[in-house]
Structures are given as structure tokens and as C-alpha cells.
N, C-alpha and C. Protein backbone atom coordinates (compact mmCIF):
# COMPACT_ATOMS: atom_id res chain seq x y z
N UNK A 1 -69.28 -80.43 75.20
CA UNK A 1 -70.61 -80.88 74.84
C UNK A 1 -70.80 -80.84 73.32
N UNK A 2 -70.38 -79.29 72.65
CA UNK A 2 -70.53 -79.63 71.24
C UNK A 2 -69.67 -80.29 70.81
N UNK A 3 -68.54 -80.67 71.22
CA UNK A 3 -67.49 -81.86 70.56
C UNK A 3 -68.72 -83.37 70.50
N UNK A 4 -69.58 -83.57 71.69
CA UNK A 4 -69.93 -84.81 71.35
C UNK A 4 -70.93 -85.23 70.18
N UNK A 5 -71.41 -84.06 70.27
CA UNK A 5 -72.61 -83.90 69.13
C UNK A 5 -72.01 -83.91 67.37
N UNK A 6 -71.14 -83.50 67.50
CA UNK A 6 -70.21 -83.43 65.65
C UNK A 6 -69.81 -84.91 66.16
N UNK A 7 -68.99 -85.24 67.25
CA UNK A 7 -68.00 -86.65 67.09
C UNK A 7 -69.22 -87.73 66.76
N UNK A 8 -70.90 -87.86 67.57
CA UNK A 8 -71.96 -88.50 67.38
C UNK A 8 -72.17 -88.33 65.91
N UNK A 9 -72.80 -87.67 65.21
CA UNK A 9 -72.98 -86.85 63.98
C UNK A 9 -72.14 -87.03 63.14
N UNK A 10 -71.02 -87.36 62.99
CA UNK A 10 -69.91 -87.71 62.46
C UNK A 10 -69.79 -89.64 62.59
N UNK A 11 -70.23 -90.33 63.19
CA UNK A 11 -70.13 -91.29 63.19
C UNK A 11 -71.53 -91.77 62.60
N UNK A 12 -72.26 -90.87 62.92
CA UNK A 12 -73.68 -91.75 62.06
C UNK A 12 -73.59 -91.42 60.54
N UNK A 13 -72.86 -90.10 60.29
CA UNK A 13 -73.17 -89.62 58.86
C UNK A 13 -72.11 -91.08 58.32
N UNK A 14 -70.80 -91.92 58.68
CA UNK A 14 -70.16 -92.12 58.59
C UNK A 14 -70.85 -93.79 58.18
N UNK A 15 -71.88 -93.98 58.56
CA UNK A 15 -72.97 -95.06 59.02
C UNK A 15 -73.54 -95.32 57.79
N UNK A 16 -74.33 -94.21 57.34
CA UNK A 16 -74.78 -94.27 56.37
C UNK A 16 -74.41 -94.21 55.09
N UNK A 17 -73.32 -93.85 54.57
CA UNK A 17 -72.47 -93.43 53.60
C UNK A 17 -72.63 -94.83 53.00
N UNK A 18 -72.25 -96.10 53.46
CA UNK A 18 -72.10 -97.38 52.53
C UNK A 18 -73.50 -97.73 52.35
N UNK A 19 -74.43 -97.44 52.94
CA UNK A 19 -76.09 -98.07 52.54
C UNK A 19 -76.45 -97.26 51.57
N UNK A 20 -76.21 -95.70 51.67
CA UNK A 20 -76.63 -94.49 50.90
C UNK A 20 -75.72 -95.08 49.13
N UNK A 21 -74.58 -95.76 49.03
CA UNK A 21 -74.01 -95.93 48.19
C UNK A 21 -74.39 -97.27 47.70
N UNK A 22 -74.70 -98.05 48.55
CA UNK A 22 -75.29 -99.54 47.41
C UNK A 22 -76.79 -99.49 47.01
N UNK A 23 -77.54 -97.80 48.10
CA UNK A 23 -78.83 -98.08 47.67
C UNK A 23 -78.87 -97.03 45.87
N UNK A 24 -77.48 -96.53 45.90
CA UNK A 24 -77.31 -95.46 44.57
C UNK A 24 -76.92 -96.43 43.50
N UNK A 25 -76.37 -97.57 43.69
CA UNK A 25 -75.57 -98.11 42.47
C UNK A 25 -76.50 -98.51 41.81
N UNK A 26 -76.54 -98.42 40.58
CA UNK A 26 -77.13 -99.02 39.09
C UNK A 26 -77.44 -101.11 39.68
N UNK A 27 -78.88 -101.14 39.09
CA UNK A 27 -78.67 -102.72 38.63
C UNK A 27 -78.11 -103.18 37.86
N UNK A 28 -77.14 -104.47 38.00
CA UNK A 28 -76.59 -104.91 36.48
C UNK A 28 -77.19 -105.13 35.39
N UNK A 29 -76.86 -105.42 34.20
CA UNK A 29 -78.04 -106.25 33.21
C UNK A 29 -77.85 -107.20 33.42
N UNK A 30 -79.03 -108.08 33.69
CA UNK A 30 -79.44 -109.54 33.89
C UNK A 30 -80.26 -109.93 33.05
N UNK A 31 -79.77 -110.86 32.63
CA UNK A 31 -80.64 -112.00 31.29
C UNK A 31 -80.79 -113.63 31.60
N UNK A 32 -82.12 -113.43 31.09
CA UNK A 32 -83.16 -114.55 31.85
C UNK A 32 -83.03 -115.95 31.30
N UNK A 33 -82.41 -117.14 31.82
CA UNK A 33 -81.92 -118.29 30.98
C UNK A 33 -83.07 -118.84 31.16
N UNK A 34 -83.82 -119.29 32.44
CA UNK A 34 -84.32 -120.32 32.64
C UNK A 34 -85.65 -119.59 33.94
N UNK A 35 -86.91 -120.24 33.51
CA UNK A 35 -87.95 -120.14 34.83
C UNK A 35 -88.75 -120.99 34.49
N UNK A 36 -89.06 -122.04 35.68
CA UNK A 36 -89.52 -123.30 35.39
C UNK A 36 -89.90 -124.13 37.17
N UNK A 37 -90.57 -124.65 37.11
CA UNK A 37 -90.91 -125.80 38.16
C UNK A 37 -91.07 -126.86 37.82
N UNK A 38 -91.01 -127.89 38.72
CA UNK A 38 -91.02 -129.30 38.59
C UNK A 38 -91.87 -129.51 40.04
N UNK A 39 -92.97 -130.77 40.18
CA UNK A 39 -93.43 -130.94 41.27
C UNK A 39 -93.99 -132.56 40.93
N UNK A 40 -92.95 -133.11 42.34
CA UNK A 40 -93.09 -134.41 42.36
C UNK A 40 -94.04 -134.79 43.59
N UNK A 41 -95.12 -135.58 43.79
CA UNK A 41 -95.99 -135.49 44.62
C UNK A 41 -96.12 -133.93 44.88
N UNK A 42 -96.30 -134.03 46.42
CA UNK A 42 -96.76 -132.18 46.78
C UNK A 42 -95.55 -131.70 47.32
N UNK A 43 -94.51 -131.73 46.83
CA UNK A 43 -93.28 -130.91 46.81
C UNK A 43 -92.78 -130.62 45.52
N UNK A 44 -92.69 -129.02 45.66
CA UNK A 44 -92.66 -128.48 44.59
C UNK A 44 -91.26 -127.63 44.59
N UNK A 45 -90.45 -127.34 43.22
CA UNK A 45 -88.97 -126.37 43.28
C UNK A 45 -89.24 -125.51 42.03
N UNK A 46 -89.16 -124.26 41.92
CA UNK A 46 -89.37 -123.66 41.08
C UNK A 46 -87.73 -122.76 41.15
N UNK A 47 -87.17 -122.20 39.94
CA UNK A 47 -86.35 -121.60 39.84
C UNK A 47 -86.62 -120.45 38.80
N UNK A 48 -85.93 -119.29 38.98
CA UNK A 48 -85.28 -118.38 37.74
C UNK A 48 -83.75 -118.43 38.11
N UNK A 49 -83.26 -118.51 36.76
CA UNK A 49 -81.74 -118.79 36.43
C UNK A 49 -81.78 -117.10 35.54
N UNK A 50 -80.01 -116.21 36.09
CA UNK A 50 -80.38 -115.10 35.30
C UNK A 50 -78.42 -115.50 34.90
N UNK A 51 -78.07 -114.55 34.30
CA UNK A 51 -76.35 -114.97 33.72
C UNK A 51 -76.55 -113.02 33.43
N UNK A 52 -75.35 -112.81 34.24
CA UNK A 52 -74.60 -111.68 35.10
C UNK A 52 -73.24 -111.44 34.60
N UNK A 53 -72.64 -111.34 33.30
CA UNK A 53 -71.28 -111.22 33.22
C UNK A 53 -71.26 -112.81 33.10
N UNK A 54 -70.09 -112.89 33.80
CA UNK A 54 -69.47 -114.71 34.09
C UNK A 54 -70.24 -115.39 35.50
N UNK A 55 -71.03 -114.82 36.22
CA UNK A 55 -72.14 -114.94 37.16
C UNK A 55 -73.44 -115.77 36.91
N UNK A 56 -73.91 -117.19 37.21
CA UNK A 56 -75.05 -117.58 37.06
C UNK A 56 -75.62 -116.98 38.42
N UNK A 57 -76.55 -116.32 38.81
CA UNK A 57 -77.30 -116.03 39.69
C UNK A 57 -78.96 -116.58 40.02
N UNK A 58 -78.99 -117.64 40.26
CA UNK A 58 -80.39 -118.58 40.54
C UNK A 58 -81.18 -118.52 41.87
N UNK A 59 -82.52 -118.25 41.56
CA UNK A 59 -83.27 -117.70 43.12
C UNK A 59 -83.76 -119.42 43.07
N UNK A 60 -84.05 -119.72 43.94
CA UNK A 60 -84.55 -121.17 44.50
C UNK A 60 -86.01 -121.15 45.38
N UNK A 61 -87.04 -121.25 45.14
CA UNK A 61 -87.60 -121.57 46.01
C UNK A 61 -88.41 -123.20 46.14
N UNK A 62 -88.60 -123.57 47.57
CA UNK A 62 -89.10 -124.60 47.47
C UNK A 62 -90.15 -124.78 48.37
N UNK A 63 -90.97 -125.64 47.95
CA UNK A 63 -92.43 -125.93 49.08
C UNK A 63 -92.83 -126.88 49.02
N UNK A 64 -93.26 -127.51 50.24
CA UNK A 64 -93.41 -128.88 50.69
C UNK A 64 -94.76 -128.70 51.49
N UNK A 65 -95.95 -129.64 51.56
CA UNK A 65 -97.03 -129.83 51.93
C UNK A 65 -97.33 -129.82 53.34
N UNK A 66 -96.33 -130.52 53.88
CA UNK A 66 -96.25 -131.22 55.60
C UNK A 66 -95.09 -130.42 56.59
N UNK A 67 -94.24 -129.83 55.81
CA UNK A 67 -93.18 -129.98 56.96
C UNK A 67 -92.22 -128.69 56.00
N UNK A 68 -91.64 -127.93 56.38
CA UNK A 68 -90.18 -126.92 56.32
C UNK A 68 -89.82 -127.23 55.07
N UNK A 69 -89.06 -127.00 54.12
CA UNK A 69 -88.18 -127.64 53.09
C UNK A 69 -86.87 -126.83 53.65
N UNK A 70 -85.74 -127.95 53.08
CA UNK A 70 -84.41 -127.81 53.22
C UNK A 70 -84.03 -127.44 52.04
N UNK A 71 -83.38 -126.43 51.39
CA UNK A 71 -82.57 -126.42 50.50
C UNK A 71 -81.09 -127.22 49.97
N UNK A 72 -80.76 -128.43 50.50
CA UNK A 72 -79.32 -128.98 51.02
C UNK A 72 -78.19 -128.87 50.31
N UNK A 73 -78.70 -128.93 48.48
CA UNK A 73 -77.74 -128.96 48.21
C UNK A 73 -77.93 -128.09 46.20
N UNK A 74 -77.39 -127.33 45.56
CA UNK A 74 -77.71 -127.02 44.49
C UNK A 74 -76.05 -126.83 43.28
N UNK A 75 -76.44 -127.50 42.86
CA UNK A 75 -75.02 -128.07 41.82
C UNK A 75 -75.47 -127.46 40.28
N UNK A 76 -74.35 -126.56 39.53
CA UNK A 76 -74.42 -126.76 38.11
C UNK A 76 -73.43 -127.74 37.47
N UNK A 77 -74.37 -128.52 36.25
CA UNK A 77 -73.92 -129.68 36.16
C UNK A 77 -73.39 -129.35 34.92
N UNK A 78 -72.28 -129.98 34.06
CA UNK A 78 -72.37 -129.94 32.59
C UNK A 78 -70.74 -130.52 32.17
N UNK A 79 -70.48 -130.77 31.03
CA UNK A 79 -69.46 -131.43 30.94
C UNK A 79 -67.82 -130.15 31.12
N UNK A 80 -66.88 -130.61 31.26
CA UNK A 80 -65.79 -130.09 31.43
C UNK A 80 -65.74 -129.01 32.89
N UNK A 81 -66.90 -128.79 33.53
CA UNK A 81 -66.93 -128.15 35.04
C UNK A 81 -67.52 -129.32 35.61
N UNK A 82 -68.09 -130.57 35.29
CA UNK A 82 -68.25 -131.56 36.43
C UNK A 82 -69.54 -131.09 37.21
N UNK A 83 -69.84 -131.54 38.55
CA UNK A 83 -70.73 -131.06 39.33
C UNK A 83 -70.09 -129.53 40.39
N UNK A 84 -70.48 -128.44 39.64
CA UNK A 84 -70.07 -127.33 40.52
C UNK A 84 -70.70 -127.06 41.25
N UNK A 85 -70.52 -126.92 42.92
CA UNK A 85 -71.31 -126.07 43.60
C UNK A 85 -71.18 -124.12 43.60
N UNK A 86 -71.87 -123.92 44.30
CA UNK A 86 -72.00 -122.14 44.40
C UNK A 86 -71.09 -121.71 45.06
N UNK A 87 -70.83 -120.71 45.00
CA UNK A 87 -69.82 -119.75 46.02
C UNK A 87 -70.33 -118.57 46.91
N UNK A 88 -71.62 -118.45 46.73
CA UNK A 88 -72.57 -117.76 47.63
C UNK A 88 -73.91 -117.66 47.53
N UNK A 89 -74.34 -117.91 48.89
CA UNK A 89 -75.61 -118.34 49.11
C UNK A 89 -76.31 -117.07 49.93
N UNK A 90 -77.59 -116.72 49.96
CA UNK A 90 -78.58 -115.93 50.58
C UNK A 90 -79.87 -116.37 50.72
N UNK A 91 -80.48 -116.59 51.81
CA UNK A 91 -81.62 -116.27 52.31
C UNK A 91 -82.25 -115.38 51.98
N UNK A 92 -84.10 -115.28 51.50
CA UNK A 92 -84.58 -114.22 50.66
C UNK A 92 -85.59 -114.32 51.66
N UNK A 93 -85.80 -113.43 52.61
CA UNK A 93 -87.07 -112.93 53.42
C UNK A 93 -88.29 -113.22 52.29
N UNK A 94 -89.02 -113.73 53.29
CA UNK A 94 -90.50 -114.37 52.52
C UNK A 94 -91.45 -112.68 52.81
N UNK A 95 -91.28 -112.22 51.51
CA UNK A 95 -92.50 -111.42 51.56
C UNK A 95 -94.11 -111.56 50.73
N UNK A 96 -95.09 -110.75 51.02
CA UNK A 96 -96.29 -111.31 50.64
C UNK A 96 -96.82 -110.42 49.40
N UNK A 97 -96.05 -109.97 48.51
CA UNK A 97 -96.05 -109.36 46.98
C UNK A 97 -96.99 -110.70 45.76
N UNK A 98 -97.55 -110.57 45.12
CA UNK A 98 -97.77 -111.51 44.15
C UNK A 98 -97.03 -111.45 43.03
N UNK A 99 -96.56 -112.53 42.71
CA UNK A 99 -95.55 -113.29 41.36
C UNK A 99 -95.95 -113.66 40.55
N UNK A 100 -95.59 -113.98 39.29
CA UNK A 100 -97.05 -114.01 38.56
C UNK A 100 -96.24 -115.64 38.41
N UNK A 101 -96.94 -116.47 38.23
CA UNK A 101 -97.16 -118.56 38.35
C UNK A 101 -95.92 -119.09 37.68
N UNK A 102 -95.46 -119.63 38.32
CA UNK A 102 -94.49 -120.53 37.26
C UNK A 102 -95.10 -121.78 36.42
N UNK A 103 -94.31 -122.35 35.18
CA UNK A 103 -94.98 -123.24 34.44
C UNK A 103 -94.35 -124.58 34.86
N UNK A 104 -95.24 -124.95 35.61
CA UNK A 104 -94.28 -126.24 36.46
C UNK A 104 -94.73 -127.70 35.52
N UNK A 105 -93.98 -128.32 35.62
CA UNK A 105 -94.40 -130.11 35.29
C UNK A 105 -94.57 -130.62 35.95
N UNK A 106 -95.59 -131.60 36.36
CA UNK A 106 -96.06 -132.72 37.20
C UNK A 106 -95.49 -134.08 36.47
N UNK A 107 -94.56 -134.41 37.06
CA UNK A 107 -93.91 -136.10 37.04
C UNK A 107 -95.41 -137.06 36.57
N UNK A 108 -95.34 -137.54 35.98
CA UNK A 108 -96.87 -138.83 35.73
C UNK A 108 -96.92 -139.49 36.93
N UNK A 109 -98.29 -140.11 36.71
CA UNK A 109 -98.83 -140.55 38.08
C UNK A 109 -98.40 -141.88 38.01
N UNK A 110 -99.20 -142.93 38.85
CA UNK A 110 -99.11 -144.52 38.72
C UNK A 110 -99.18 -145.07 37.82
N UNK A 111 -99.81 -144.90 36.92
CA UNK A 111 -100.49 -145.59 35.58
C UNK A 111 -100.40 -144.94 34.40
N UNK A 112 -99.52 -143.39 34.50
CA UNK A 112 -99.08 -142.30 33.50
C UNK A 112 -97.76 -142.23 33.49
N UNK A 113 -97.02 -142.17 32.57
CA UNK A 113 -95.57 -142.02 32.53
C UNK A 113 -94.88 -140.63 31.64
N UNK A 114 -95.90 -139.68 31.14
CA UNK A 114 -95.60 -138.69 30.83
C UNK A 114 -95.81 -137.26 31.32
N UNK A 115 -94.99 -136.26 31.44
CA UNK A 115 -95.39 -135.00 32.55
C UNK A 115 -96.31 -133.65 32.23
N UNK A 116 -97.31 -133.59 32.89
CA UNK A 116 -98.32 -132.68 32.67
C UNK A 116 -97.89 -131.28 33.52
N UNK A 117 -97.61 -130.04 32.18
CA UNK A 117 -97.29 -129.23 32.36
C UNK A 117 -98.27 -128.17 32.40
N UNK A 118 -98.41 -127.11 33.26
CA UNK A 118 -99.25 -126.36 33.96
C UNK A 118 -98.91 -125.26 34.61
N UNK A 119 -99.82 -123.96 34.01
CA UNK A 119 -99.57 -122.89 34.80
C UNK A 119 -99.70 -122.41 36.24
N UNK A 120 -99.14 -122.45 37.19
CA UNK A 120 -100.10 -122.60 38.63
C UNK A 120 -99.02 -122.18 39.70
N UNK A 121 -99.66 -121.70 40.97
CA UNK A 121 -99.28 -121.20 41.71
C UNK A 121 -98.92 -122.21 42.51
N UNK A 122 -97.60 -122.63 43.06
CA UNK A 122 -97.57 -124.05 44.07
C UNK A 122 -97.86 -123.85 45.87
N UNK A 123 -98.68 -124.78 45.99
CA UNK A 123 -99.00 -124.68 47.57
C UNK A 123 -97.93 -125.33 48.67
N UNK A 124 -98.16 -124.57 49.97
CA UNK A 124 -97.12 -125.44 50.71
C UNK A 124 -96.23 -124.65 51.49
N UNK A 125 -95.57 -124.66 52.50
CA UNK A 125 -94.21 -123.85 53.41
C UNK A 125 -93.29 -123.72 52.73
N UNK A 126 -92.99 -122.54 52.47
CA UNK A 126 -91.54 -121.72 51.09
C UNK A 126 -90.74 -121.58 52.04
N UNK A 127 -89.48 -121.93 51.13
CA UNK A 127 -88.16 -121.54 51.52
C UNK A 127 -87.64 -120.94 50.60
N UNK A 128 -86.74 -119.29 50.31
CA UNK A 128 -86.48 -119.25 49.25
C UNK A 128 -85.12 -118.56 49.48
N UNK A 129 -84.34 -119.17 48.31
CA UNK A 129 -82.92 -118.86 48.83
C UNK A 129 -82.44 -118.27 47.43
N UNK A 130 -81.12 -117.12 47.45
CA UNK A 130 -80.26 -117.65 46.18
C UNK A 130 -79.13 -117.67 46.37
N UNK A 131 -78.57 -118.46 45.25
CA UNK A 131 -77.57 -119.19 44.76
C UNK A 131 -76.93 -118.17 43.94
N UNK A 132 -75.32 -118.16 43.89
CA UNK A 132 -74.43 -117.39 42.96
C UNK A 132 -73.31 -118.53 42.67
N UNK A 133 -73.43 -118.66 40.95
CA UNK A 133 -71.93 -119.48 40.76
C UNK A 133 -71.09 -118.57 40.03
N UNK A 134 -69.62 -118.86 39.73
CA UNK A 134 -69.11 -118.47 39.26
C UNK A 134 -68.92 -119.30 37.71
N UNK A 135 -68.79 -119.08 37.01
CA UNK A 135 -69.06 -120.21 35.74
C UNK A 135 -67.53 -119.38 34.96
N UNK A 136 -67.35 -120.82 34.84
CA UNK A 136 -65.35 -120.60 34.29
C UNK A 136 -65.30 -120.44 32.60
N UNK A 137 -64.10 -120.22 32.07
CA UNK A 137 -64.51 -119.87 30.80
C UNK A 137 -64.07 -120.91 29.95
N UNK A 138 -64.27 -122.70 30.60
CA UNK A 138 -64.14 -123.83 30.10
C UNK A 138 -64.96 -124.30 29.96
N UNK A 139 -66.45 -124.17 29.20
CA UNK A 139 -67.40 -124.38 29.09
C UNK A 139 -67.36 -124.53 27.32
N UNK A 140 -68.02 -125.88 27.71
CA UNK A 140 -68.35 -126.24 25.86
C UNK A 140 -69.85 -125.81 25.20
N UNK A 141 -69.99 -125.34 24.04
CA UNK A 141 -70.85 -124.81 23.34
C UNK A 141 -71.52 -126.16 22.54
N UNK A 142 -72.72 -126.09 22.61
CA UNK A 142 -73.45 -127.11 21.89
C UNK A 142 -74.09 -128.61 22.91
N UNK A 143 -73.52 -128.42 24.13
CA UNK A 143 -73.55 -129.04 25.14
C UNK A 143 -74.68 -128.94 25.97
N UNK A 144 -74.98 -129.64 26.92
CA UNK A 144 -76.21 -129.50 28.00
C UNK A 144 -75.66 -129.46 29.73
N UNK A 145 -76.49 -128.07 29.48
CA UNK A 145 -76.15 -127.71 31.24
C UNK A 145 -76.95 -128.12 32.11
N UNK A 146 -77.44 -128.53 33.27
CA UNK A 146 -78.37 -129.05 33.99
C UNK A 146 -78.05 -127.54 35.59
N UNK A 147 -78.97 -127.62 36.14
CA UNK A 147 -78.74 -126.84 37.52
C UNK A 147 -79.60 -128.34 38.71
N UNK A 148 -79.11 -129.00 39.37
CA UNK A 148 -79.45 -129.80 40.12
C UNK A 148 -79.81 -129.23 41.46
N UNK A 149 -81.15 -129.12 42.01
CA UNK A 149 -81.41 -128.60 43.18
C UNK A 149 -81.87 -130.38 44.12
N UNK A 150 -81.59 -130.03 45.61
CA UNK A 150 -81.54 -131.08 46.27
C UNK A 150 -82.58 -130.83 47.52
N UNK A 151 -83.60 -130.76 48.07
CA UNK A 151 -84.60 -130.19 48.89
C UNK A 151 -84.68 -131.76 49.71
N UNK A 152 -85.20 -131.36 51.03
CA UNK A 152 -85.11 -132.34 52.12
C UNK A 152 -86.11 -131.76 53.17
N UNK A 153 -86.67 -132.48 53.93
CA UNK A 153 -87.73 -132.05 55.09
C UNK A 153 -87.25 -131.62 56.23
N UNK A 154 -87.12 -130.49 56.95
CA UNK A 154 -86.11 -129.71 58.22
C UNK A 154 -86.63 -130.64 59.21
N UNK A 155 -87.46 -131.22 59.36
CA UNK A 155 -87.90 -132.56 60.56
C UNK A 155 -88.15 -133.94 60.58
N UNK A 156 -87.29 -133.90 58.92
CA UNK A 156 -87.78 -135.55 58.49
C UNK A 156 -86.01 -136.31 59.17
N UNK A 157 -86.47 -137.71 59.17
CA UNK A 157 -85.30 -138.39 59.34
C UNK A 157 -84.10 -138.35 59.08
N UNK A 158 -82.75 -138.44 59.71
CA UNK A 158 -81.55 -138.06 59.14
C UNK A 158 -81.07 -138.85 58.27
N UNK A 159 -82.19 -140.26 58.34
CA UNK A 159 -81.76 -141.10 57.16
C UNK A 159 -82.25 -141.53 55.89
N UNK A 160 -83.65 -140.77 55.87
CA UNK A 160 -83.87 -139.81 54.53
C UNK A 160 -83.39 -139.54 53.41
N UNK A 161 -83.49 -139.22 52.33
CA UNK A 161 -82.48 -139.48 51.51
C UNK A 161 -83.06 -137.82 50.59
N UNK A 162 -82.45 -137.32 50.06
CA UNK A 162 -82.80 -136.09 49.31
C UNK A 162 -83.24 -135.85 47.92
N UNK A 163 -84.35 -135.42 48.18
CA UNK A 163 -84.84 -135.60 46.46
C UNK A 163 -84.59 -134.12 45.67
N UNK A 164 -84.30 -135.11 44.60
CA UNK A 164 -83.46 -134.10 43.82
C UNK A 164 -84.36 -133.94 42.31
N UNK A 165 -84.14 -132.45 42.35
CA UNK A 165 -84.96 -131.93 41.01
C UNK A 165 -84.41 -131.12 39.95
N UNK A 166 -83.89 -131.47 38.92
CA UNK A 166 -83.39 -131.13 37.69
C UNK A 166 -83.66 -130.82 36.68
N UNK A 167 -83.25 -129.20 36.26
CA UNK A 167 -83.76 -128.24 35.58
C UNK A 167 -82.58 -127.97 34.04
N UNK A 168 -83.26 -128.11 33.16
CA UNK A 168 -82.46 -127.98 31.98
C UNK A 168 -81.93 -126.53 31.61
N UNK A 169 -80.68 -125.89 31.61
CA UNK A 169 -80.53 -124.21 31.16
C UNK A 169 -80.42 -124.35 29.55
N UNK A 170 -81.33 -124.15 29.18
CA UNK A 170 -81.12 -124.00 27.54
C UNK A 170 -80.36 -123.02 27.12
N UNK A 171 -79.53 -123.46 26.11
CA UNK A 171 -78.72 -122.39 25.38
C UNK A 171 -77.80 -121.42 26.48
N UNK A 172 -77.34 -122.46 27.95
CA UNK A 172 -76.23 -122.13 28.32
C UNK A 172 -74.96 -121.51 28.10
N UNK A 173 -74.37 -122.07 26.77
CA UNK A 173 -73.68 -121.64 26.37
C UNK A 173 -73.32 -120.45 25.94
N UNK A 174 -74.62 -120.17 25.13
CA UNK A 174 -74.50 -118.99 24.48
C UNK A 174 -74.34 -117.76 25.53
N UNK A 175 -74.59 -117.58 26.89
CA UNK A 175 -74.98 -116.34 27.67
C UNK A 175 -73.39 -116.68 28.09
N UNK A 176 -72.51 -117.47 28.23
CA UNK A 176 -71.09 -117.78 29.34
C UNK A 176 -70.49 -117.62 28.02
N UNK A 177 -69.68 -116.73 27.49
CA UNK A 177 -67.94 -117.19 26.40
C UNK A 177 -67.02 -116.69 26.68
């Protein structure tokens, strides 16, 4: 009987040891490239871009008026890496904490062709995911990086097409050498 209680006891202490150790490890230093939205009609993508070592690490969220948003597809763009995708992706449980607004741009309207930028909270069904790239050490300095996010409706048509929203990383370079 007391064998089962140490062999039990021994397997839970054994349980906890790896949670007890990633909940001990230090945060890395993370430095902040990019936080920004874009909202075309009433779908909206807001990002923070952070650079981790040789790590771009980008949280994604997106919200759409009517229907689910899809995250489908998120590419860093720039010359000599081409269109890279990520190498790991996560799902971020929607919790109900307040954030303080991103500074999003509104695309011009019908009869406006320039984008009205604004502090504001975006309305709509969130999806929020992140993104991890690995960023190689063939990257040109003086150059322009883009992060291309691709959002889609989880109930819209399969023949639909994906609208895509593109975010400038300023001074890319300088955080990757």
C-alpha cells in the first residue's frame, strides 16, 4: 500500500517538474518593431511585430463584422528571403483583459483616396493567433521588409478570394545582423 502512494507521488512530483520549470524561466528580451492596424471596410488586422535574437515573433489578430475570420496565410516579405512563411504557429485564447487601441488606417472611401489614421479600438469576432519566423542572416540593410497577413471568412465561399493586409517593419534591418 505504501509502495503505491510514493510510486503515485512520484509520478505526479515527476508531472510537475517541466511546468514548475518553464513557469521559472526568465522572459527573453523582446524589442518592439512594429504595432499597427489597417481596416478595410469592417474588417480589421492589427499586429505587434517583436525581434527575439534571429526570431521575428508577430501576434495577429483579426476581426470581421459578419462572420469568424480566418487567419490563412502570413508571409515575411523582403528582398533576398523572397516570400517566407513561419515555422510556428499558436492560437492565443481570447481573454477579456483591456489593451490599450491600436493606431489603425482606414483605406479612403469612394470619393477619397487617402488613409485616415486613428486611434481606436476595432469592433467585430477576434481571432488571435501568433506567428514565429525564423529570419536568416541574408538579409539586406537599407531595404524594405513587409509582413503580409491574409484573413478570409470561416463561412464565406471556397471561391472567395483572400484579402490581404500589409504592414511595413521599419528599420528591419537594423534588429536581424
Amino acid at each position: 500500500m505504501l509502495k503505491k502512494y510514493i510510486l503515485s507521488g512520484l509520478i505526479l512530483g515527476l508531472g510537475f517538474c517541466p511546468s514548475f520549470y518553464s513557469f521559472c524561466q526568465k522572459e527573453e528580451e523582446s524589442t518592439l518593431i512594429a504595432r499597427e492596424g489597417k481596416q478595410v471596410r469592417r474588417d480589421t488586422v492589427a499586429i505587434e511585430a517583436y525581434a527575439i535574437h534571429n526570431i521575428l515573433r508577430v501576434n495577429v489578430e483579426a476581426r470581421m463584422y459578419s462572420e469568424r475570420p480566418k487567419i490563412s496565410k502570413v508571409l515575411l516579405v523582403g528582398p533576398k528571403i523572397g516570400r517566407m512563411t513561419y515555422y510556428r504557429k499558436e492560437e492565443i485564447p481570447i481573454n477579456l483583459e483591456e489593451k490599450t487601441p491600436y493606431l489603425i488606417s482606414k483605406k479612403g472611401g469612394l470619393f477619397s483616396s487617402r488613409d485616415n489614421t486613428e486611434e481606436k479600438d476595432p469592433k467585430g469576432t477576434l481571432t488571435h493567433e501568433l506567428f514565429e519566423f525564423k529570419v536568416p542572416g541574408k538579409i539586406v540593410s537599407g531595404k524594405k521588409y513587409e509582413l503580409w497577413v491574409y484573413i478570409e471568412g470561416k463561412n464565406s465561399a471556397a471561391s472567395s478570394r483572400p484579402q490581404r493586409f500589409s504592414f511595413n517593419l521599419p528599420n528591419f534591418t537594423d534588429y536581424f545582423k
